[in-house]
C-alpha atoms as a PDB file:
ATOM      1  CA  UNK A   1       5.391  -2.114  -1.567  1.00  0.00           C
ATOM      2  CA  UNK A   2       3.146  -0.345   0.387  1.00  0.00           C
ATOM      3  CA  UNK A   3       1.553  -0.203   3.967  1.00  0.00           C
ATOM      4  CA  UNK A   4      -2.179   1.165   4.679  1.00  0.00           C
ATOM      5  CA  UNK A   5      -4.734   1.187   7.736  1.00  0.00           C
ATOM      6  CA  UNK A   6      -7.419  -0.641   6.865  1.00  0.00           C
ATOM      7  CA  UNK A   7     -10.844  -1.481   8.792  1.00  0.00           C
ATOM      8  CA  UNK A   8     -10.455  -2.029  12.731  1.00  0.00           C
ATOM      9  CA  UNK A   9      -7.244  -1.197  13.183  1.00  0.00           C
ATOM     10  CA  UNK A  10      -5.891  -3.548  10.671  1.00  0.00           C
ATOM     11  CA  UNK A  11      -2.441  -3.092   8.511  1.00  0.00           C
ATOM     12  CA  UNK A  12      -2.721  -4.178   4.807  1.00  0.00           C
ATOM     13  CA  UNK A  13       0.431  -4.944   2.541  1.00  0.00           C
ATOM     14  CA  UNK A  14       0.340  -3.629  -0.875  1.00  0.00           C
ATOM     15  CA  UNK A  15       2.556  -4.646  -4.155  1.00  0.00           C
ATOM     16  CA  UNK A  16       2.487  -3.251  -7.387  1.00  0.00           C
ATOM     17  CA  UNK A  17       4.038  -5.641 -10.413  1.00  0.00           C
ATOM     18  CA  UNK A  18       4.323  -3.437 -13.585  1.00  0.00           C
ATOM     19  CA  UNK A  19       5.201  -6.791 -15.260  1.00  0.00           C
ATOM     20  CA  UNK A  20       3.174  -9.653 -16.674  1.00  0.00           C
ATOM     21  CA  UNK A  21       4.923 -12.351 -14.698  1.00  0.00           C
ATOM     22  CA  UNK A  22       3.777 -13.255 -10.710  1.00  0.00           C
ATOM     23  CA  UNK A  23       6.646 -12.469  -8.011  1.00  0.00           C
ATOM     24  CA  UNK A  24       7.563 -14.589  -5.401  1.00  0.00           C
ATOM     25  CA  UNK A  25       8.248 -11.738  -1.940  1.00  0.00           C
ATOM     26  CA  UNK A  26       9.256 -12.719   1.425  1.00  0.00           C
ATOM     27  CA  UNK A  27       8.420 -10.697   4.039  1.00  0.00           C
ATOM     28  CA  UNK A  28      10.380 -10.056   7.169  1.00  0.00           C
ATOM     29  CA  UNK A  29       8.391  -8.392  10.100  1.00  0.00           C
ATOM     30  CA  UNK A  30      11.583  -6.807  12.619  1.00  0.00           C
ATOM     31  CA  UNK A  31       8.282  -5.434  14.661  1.00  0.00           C
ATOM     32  CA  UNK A  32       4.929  -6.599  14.924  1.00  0.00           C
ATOM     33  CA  UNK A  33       3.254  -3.736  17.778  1.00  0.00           C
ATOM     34  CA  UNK A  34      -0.700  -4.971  18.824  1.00  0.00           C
ATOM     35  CA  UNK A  35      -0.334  -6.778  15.374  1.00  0.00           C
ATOM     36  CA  UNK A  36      -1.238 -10.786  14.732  1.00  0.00           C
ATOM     37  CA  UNK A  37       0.690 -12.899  11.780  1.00  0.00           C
ATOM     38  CA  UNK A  38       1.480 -16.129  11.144  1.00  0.00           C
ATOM     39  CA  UNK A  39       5.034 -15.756  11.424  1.00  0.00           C
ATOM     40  CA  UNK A  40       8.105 -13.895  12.100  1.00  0.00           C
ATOM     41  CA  UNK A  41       8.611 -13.716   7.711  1.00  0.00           C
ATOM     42  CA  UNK A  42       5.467 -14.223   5.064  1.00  0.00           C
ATOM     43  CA  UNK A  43       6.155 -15.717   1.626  1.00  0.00           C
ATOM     44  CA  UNK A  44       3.665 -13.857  -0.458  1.00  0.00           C
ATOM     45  CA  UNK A  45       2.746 -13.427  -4.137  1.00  0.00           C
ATOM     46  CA  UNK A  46       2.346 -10.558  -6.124  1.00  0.00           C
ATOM     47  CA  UNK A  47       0.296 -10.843  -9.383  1.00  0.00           C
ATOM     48  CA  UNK A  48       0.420  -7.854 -12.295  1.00  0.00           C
ATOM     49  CA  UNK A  49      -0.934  -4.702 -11.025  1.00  0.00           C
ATOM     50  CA  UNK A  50      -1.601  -3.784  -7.756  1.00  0.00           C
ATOM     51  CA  UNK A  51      -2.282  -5.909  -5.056  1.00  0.00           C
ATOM     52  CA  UNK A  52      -2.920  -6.757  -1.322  1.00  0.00           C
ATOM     53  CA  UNK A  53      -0.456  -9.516  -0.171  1.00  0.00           C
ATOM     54  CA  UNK A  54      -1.175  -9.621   3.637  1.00  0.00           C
ATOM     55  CA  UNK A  55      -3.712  -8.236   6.158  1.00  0.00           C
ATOM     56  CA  UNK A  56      -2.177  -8.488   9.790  1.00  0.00           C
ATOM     57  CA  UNK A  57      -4.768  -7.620  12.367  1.00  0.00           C
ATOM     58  CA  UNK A  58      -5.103  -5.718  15.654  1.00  0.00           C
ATOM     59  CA  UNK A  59      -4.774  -8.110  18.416  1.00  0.00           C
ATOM     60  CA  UNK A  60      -6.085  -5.507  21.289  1.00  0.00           C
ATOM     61  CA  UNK A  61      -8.783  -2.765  20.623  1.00  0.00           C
ATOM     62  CA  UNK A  62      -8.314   0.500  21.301  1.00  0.00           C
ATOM     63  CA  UNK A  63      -4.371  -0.225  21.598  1.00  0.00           C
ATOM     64  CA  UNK A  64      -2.082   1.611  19.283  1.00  0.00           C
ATOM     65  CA  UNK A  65      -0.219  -0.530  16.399  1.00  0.00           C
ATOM     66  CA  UNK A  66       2.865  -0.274  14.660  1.00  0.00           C
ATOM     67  CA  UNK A  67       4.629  -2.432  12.103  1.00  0.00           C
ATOM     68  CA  UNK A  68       8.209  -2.602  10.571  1.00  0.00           C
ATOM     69  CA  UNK A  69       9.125  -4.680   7.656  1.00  0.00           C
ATOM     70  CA  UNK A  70      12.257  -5.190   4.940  1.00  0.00           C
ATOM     71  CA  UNK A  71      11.151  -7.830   1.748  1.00  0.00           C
ATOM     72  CA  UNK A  72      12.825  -9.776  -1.235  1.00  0.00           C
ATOM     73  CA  UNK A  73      11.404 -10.868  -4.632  1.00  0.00           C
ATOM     74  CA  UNK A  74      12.099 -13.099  -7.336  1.00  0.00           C
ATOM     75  CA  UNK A  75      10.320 -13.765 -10.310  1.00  0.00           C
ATOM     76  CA  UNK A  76       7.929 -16.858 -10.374  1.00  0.00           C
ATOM     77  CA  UNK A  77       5.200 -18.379  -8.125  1.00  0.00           C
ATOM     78  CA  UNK A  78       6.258 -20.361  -5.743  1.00  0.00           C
ATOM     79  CA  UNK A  79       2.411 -21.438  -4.574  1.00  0.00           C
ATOM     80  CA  UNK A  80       1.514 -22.629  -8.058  1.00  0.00           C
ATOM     81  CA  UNK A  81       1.212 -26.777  -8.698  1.00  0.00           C
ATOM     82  CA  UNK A  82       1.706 -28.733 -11.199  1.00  0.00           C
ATOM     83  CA  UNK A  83      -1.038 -30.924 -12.420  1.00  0.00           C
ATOM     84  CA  UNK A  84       0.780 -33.995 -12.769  1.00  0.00           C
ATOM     85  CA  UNK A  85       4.182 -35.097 -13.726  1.00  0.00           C
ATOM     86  CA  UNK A  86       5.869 -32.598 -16.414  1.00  0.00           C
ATOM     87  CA  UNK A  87       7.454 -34.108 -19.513  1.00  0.00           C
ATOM     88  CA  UNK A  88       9.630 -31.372 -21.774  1.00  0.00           C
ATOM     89  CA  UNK A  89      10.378 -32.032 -25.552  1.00  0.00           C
ATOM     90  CA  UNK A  90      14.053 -31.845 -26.349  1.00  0.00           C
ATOM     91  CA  UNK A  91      14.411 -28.301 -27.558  1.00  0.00           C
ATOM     92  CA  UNK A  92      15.578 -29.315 -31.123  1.00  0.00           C
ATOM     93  CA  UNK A  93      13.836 -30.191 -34.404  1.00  0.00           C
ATOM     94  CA  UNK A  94      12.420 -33.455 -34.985  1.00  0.00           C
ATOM     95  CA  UNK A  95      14.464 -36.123 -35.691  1.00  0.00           C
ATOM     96  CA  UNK A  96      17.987 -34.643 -34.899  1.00  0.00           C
ATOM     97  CA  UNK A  97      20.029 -36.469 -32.571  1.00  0.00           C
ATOM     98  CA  UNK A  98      21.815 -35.068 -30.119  1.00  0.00           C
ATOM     99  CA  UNK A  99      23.528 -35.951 -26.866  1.00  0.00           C
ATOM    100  CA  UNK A 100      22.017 -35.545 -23.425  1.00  0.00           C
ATOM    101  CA  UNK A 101      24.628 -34.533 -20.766  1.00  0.00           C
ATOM    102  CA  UNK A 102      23.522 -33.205 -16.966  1.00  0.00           C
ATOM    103  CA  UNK A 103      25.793 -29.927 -16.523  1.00  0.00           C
ATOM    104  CA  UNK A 104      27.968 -29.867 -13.643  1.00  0.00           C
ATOM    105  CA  UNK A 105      27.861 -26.959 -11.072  1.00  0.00           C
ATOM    106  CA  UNK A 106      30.526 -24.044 -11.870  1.00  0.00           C
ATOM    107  CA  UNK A 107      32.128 -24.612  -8.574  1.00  0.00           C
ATOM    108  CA  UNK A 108      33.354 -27.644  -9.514  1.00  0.00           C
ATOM    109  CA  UNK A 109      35.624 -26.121 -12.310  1.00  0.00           C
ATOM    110  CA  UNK A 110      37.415 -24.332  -9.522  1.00  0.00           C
ATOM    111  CA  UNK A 111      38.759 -27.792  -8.003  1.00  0.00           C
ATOM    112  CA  UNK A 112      36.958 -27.733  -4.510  1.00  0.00           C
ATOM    113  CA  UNK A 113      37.828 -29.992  -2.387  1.00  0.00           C
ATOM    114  CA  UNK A 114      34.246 -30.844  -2.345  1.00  0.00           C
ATOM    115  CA  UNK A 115      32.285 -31.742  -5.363  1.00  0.00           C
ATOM    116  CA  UNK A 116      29.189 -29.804  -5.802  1.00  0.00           C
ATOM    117  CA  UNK A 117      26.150 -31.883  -6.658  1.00  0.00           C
ATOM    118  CA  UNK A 118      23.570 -29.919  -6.734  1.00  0.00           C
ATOM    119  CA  UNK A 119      20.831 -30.348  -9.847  1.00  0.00           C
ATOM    120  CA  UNK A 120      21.906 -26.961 -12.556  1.00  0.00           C
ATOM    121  CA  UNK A 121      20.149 -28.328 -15.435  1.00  0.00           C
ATOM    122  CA  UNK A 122      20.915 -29.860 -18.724  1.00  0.00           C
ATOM    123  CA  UNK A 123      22.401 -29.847 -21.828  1.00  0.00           C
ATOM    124  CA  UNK A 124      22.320 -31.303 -25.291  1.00  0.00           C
ATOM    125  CA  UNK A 125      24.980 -31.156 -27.956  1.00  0.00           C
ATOM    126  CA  UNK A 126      24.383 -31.684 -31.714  1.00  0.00           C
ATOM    127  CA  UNK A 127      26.375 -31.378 -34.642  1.00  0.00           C
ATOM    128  CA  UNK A 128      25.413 -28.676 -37.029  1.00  0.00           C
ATOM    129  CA  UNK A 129      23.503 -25.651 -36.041  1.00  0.00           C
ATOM    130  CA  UNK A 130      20.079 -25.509 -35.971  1.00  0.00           C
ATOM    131  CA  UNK A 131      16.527 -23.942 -34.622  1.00  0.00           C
ATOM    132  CA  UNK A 132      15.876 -23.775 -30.996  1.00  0.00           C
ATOM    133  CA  UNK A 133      11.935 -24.951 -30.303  1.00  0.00           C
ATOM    134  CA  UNK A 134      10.124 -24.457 -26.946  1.00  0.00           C
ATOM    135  CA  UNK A 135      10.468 -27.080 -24.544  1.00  0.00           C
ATOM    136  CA  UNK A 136       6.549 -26.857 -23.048  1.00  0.00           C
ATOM    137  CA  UNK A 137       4.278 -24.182 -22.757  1.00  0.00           C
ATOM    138  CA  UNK A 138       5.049 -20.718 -21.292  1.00  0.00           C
ATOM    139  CA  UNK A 139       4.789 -17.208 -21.730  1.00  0.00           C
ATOM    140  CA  UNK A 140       8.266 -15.167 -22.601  1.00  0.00           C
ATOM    141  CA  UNK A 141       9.114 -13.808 -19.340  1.00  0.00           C
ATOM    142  CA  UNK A 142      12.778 -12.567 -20.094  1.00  0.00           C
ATOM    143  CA  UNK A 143      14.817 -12.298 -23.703  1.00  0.00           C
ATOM    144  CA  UNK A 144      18.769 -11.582 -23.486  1.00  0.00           C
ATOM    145  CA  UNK A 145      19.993 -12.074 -27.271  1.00  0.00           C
ATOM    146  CA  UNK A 146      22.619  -9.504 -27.462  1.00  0.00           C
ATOM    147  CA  UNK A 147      25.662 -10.707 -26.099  1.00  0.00           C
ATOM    148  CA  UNK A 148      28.749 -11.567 -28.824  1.00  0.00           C
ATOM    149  CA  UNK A 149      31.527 -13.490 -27.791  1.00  0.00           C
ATOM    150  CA  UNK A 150      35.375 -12.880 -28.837  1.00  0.00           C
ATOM    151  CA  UNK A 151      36.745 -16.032 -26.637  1.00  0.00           C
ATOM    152  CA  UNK A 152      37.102 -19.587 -28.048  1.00  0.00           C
ATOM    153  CA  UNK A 153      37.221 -22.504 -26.343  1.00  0.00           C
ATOM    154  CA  UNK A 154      34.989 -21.857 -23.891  1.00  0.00           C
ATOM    155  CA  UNK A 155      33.591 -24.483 -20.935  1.00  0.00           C
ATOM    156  CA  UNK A 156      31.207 -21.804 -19.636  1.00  0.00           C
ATOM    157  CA  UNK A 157      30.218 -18.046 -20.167  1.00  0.00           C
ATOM    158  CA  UNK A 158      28.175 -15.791 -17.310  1.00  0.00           C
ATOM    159  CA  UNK A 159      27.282 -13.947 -20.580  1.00  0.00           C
ATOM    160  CA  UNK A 160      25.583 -16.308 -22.599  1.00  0.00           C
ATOM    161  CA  UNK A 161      22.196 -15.377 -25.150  1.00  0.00           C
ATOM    162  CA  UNK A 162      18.684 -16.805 -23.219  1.00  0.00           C
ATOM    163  CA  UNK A 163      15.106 -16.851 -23.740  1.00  0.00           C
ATOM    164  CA  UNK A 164      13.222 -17.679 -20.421  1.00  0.00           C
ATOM    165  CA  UNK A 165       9.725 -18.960 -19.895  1.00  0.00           C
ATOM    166  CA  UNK A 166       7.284 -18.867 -17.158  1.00  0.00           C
ATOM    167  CA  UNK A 167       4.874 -21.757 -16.665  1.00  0.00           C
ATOM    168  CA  UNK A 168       1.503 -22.384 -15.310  1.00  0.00           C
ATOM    169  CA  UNK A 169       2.940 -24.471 -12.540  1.00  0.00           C
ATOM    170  CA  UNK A 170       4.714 -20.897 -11.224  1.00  0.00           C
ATOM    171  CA  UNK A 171       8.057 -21.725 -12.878  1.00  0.00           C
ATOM    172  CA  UNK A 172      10.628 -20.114 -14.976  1.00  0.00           C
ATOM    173  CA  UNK A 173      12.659 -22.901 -17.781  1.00  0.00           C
ATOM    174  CA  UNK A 174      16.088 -20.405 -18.882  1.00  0.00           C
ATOM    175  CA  UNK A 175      16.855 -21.384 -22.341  1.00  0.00           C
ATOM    176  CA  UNK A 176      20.664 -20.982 -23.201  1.00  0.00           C
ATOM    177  CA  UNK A 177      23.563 -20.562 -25.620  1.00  0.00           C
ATOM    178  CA  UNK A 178      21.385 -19.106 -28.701  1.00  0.00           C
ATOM    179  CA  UNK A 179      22.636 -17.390 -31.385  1.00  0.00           C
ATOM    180  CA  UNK A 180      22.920 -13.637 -30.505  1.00  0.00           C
ATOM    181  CA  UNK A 181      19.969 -11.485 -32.269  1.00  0.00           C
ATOM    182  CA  UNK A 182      18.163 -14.687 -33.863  1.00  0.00           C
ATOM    183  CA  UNK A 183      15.094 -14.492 -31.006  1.00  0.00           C
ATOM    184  CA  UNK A 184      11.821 -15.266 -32.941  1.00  0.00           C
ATOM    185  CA  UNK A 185       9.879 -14.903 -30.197  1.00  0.00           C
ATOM    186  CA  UNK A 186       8.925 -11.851 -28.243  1.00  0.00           C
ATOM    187  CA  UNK A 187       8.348 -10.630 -24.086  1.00  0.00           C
ATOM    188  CA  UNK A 188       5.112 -11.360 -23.727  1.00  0.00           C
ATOM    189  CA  UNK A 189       4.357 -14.202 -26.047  1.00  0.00           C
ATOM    190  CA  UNK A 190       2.552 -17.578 -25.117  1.00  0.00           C
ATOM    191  CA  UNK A 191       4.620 -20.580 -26.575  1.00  0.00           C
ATOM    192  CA  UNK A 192       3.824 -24.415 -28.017  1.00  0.00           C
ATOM    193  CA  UNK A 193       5.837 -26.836 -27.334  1.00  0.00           C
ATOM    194  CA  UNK A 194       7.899 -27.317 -30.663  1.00  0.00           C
ATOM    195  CA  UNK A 195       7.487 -23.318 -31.997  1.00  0.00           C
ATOM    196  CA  UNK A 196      10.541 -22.280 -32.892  1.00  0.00           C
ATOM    197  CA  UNK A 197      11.985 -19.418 -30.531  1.00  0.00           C
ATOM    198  CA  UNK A 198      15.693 -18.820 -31.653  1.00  0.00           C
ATOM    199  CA  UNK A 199      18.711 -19.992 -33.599  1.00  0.00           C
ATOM    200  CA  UNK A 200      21.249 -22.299 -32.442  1.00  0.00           C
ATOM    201  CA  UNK A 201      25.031 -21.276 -30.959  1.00  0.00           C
ATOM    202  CA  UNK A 202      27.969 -22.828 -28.997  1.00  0.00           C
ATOM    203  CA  UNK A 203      30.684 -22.709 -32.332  1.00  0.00           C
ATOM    204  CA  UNK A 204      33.212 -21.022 -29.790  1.00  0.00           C
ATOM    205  CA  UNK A 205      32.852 -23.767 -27.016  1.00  0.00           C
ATOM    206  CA  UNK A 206      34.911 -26.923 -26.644  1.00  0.00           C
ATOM    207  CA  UNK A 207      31.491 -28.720 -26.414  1.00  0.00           C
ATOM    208  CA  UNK A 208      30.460 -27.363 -29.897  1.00  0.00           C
ATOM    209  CA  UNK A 209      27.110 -26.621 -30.646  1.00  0.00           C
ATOM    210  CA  UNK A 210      24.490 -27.149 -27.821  1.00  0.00           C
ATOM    211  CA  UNK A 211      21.279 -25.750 -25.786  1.00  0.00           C
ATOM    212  CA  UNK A 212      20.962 -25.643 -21.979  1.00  0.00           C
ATOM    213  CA  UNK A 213      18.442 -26.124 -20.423  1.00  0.00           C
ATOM    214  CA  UNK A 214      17.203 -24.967 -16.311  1.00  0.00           C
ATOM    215  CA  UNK A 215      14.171 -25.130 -14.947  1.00  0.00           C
ATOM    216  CA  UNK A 216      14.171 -22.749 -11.565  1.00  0.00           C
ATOM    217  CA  UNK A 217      10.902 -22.359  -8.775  1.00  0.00           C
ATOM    218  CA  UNK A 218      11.564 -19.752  -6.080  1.00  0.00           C
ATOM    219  CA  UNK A 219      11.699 -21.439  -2.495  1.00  0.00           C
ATOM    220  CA  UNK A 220      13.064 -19.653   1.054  1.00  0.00           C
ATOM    221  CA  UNK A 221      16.373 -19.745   1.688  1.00  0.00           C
ATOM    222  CA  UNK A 222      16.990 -19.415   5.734  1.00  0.00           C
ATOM    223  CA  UNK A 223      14.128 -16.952   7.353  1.00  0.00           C
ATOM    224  CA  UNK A 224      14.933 -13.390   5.406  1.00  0.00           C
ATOM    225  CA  UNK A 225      16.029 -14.635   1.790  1.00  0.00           C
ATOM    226  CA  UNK A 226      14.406 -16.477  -1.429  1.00  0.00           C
ATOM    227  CA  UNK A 227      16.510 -18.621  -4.134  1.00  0.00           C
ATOM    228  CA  UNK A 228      15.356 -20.504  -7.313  1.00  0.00           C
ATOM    229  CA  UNK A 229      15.257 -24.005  -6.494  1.00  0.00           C
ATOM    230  CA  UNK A 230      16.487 -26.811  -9.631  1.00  0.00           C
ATOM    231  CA  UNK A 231      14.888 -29.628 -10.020  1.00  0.00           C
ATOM    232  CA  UNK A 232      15.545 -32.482 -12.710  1.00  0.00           C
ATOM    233  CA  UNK A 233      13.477 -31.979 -15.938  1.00  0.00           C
ATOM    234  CA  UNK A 234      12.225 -35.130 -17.828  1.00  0.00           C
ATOM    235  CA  UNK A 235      12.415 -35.212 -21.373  1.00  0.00           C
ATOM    236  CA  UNK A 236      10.640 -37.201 -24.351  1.00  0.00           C
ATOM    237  CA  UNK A 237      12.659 -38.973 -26.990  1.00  0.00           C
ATOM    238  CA  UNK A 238      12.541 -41.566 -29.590  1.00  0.00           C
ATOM    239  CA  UNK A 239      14.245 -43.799 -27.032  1.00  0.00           C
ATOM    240  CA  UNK A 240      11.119 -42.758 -24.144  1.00  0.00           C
ATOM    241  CA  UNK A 241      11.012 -40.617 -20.870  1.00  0.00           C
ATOM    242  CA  UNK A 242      14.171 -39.552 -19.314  1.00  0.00           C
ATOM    243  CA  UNK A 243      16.185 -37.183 -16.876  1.00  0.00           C
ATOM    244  CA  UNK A 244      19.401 -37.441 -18.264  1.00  0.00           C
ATOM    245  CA  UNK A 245      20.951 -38.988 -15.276  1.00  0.00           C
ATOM    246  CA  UNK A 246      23.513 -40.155 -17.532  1.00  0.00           C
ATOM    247  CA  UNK A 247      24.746 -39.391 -21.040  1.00  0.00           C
ATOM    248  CA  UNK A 248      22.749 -40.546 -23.898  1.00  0.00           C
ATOM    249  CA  UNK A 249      22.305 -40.348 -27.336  1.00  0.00           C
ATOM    250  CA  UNK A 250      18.758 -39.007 -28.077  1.00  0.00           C
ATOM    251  CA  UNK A 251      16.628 -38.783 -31.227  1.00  0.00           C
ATOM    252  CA  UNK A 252      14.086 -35.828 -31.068  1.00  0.00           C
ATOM    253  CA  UNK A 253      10.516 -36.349 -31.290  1.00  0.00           C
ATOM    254  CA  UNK A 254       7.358 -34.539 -30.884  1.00  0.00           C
ATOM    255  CA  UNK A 255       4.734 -36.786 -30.441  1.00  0.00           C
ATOM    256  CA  UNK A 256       1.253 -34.896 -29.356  1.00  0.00           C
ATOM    257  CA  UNK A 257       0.753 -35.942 -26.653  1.00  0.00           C
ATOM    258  CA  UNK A 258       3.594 -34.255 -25.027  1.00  0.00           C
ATOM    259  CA  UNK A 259       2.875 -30.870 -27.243  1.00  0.00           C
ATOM    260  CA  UNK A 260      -0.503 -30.596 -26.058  1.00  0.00           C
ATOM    261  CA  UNK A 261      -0.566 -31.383 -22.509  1.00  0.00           C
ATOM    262  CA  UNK A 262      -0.679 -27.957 -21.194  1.00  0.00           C
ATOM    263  CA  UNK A 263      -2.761 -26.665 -23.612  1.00  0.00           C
ATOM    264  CA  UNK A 264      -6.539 -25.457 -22.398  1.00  0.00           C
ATOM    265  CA  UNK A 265      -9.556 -26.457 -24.685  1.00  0.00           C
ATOM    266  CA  UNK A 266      -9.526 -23.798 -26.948  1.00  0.00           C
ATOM    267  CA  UNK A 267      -6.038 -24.076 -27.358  1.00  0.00           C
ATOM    268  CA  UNK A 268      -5.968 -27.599 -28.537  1.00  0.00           C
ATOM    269  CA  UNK A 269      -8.933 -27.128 -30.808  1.00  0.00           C
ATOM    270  CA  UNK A 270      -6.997 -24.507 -32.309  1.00  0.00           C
ATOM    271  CA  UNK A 271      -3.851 -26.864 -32.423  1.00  0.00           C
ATOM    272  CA  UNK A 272      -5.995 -30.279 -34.081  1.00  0.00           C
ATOM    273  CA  UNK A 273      -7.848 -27.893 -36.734  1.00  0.00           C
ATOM    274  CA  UNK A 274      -4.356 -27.179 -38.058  1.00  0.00           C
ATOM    275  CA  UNK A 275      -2.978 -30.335 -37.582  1.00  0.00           C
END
């Protein structure tokens, strides 16, 4: 981040992203001297490269200014909509059938004396191991494929393999509990629903073999901090449209219509000539 003077007296706010992938920054102004904003904190995006994120201007000619700042940034873009309601293909191969389950929030494994209900995604169990397919469009954003476990039994690991994907609508989708090392996919990449982007794992969990699935948008949290926001993801299946508000057997389709409704133009010419 950087601060410059810019015409009349004005302060600009510069970021640079060296990454591909639009941050989500909060600003928090401790002093604002001769100096007009909207607020006492800014939620702001920075694109790749460098950028201007906020102009505040002089409220008094001729009056010295002065400005003091601290900021916070998470990946994604928070400002981004979606175009209408998001459907995600069960991350599986076609015709498999697996079993939807909503996770539960860690917390709850430690016996609180409060359950925690917040949304933390979902999860589908099948019963051999298989590929792992993108659930909608997105560009890689983050691979971590290196992680081997030595524990059995497991209900949850902080360590687990994920592919994550950033979305059009400013979102990231985590992808968990792949085989370590199997990525087919690289940082980067754009994705189709239904391409294959890893290998299967969950052999050393009580659950057995399954994919998790989160879907996280940044969003404030108080005045001076951001947080990824959960929200419940709706899938497709044989058996129709669904959040998973319940377990449920599932059998995996990919009908078109759900693999192509991201896609631009070009990109679903390209997609019907090889179909």
């Amino acid at each position: 981040m950087e601060t410059e003077r810019g015409e009349e007296g004005n302060m600009e706010i510069y970021a640079t992203n060296s990454t591909f992938i639009p941050y989500t920054i909060l600003l928090d102004y401790s002093e604002l001297t001769n100096l007009t904003s909207t607020g006492s904190s800014a939620m702001v995006v920075a694109r790749s490269g460098r950028s201007k994120v906020a102009t505040l201007k002089r409220t008094v000619e001729n009056q010295a200014t002065n400005m003091s700042y601290t900021y916070s940034f998470i990946k994604g873009d928070y400002s981004r909509k979606s175009r209408g309601e998001t459907v995600y293909l069960i991350p599986l191969p076609e015709g498999t059938i697996a079993t939807g389950i909503r996770m539960t929030h860690i917390e709850n494994r430690l016996q609180p004396k409060e359950e925690n209900m917040d949304y933390v995604g979902v999860s589908f169990r099948f019963g051999l191991p298989t590929e792992v397919v993108a659930p909608r469009k997105g560009v890689v954003s983050e691979i971590s494929m290196n992680k081997y476990s030595d524990k059995n039994n497991l209900d949850f690991d902080r360590g687990e393999n994920f592919i994550e994907l950033f979305h059009e609508d400013g979102s990231l989708t985590k992808i968990m509990v792949l085989s370590p090392g199997s990525e087919k996919v690289e940082l980067g990449q754009v994705v189709f629903p239904g391409d294959v982007i890893a290998e299967s794992s969950g052999e050393d969990y009580n659950s057995g073999f399954h994919v998790r699935l989160a879907n996280m948008k940044p969003v404030k949290d108080g005045s001076t901090k951001l947080k990824y926001e959960m929200t419940p993801m709706k899938f497709f299946s044989k058996e129709g449209v669904s959040d998973v508000a319940e377990m449920q057997e599932i059998v995996v389709v990919h009908p078109e219509e759900v693999v192509t409704a991201e896609m631009n133009k070009k990109e679903k010419k390209a997609y019907e000539a090889d179909n």
